[in-house]
C-alpha atoms as a PDB file:
ATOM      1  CA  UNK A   1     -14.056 -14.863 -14.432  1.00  0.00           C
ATOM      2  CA  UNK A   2     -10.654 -15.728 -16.410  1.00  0.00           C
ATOM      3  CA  UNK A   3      -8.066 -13.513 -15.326  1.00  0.00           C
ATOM      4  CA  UNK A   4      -4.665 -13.126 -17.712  1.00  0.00           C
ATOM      5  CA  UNK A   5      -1.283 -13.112 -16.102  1.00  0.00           C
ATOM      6  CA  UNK A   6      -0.391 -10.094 -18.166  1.00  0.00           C
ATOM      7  CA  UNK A   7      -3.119  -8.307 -16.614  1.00  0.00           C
ATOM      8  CA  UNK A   8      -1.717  -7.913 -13.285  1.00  0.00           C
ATOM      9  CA  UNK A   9       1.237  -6.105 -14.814  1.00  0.00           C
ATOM     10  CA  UNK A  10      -0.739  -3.023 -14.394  1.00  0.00           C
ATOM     11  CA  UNK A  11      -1.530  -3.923 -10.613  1.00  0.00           C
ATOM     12  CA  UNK A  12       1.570  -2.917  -8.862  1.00  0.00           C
ATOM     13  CA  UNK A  13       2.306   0.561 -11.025  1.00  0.00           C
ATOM     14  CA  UNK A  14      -1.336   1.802 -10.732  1.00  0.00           C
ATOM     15  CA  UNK A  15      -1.049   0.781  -6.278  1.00  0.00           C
ATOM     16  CA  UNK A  16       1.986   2.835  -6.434  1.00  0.00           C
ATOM     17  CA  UNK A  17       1.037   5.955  -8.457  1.00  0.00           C
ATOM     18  CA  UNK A  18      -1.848   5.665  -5.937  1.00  0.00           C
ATOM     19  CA  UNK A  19       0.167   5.368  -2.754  1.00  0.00           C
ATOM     20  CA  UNK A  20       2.840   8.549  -4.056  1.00  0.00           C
ATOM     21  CA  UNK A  21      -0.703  10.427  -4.790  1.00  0.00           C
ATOM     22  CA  UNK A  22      -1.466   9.484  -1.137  1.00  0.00           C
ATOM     23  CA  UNK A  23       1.269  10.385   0.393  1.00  0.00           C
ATOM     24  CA  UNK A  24       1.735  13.747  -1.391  1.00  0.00           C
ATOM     25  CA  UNK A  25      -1.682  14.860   0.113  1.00  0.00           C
ATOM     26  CA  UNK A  26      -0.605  13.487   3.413  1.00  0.00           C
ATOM     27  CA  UNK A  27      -1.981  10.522   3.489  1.00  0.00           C
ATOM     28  CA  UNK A  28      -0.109   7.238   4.669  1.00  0.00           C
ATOM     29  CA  UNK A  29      -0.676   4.444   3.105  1.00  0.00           C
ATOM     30  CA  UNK A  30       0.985   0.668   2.734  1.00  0.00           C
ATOM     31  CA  UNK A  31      -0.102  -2.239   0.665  1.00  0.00           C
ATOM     32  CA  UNK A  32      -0.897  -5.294   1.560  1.00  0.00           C
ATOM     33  CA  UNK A  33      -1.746  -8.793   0.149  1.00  0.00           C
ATOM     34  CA  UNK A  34      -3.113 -10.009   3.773  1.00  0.00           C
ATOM     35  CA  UNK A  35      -6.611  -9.838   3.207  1.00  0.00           C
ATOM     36  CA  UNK A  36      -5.769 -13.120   0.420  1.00  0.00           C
ATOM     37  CA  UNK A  37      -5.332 -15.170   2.821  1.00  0.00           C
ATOM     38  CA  UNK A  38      -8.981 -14.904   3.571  1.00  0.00           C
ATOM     39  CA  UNK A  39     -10.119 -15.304   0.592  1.00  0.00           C
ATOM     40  CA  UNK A  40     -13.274 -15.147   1.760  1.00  0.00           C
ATOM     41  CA  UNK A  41     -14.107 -13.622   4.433  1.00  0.00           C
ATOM     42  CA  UNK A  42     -12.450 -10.213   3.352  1.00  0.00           C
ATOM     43  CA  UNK A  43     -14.026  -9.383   0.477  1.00  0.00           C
ATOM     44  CA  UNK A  44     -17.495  -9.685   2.819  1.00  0.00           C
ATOM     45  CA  UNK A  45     -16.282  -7.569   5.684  1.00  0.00           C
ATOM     46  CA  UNK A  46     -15.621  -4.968   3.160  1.00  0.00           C
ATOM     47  CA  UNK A  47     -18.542  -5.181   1.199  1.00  0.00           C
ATOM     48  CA  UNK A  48     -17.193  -6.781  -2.122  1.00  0.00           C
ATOM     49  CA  UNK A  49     -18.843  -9.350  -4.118  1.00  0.00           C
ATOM     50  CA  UNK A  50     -16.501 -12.317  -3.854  1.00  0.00           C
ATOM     51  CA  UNK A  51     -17.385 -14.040  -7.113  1.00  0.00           C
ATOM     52  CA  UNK A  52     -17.494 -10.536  -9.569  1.00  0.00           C
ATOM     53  CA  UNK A  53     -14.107  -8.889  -8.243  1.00  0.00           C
ATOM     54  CA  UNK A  54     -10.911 -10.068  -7.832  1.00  0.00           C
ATOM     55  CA  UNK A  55      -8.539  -8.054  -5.070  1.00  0.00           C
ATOM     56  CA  UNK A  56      -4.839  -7.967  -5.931  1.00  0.00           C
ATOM     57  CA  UNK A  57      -3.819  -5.003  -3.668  1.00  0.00           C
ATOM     58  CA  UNK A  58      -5.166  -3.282  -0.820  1.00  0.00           C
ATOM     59  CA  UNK A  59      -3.948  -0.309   0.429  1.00  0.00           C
ATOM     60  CA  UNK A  60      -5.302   1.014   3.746  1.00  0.00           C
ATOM     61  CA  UNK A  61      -5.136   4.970   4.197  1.00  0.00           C
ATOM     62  CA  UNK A  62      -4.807   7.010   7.143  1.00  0.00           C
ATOM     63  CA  UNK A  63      -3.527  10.327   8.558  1.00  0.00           C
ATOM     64  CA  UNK A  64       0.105  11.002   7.902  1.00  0.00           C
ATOM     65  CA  UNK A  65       1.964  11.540  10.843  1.00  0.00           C
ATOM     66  CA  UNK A  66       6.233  11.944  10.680  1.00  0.00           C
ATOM     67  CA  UNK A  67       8.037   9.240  12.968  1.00  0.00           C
ATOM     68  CA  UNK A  68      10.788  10.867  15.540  1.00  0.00           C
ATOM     69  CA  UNK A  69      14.350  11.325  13.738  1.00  0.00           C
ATOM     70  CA  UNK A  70      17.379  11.632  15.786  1.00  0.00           C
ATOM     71  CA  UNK A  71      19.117  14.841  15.108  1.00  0.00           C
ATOM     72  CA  UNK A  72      20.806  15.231  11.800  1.00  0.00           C
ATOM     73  CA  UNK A  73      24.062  16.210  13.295  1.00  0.00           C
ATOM     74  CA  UNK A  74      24.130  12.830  15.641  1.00  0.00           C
ATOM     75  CA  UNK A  75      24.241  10.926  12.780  1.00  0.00           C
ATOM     76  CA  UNK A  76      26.066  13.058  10.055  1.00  0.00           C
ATOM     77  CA  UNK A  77      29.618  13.705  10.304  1.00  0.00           C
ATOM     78  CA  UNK A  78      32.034  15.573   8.017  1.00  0.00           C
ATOM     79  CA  UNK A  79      35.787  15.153   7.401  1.00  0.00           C
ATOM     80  CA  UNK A  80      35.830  13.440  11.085  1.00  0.00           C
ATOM     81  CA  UNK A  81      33.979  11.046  13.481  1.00  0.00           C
END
C-alpha cells in the first residue's frame, strides 16, 4: 500500500475532533504513537490486519474522572500575596 505524505495531514485534526468529542461525553482519552514501535505485534493483539491498514494514531478511551485541584483561593490572589 503507497501511502502520501499529504495524507497524514488529516491524521492529527480528525484524532483531535475525536478526542474533544470524547471528552465532551466524558470520556478521557490520550493519543499515542506507542503501539509503532511494535509494528507488529500491535496491530495482532488488537485484531488488525497488519499488511491492509496502516495505524497513525491510537487513542485509548476510558471513564472520565476529574484529578484533585487545590483550592482556588490557595492559589489565586488579588491586589496582594
Amino acid at each position: 500500500m503507497v501511502v502520501l505524505s499529504a495524507s497524514w495531514g488529516t491524521i492529527c485534526p480528525a484524532a483531535w475532533s475525536f478526542m474533544l468529542t470524547a471528552r465532551a461525553r466524558g470520556l478521557g482519552n490520550a493519543s499515542t504513537r506507542l503501539h509503532q514501535l511494535f509494528e507488529e505485534e500491535a496491530p495482532q493483539l488488537l485484531g488488525i490486519p497488519h499488511a491492509e491498514v496502516t495505524r497513525a494514531c491510537l487513542v485509548p478511551v476510558t471513564d472520565f474522572k476529574a484529578a484533585w485541584r487545590e483550592p482556588l483561593e490557595s492559589v489565586v490572589h488579588w491586589d496582594a500575596w
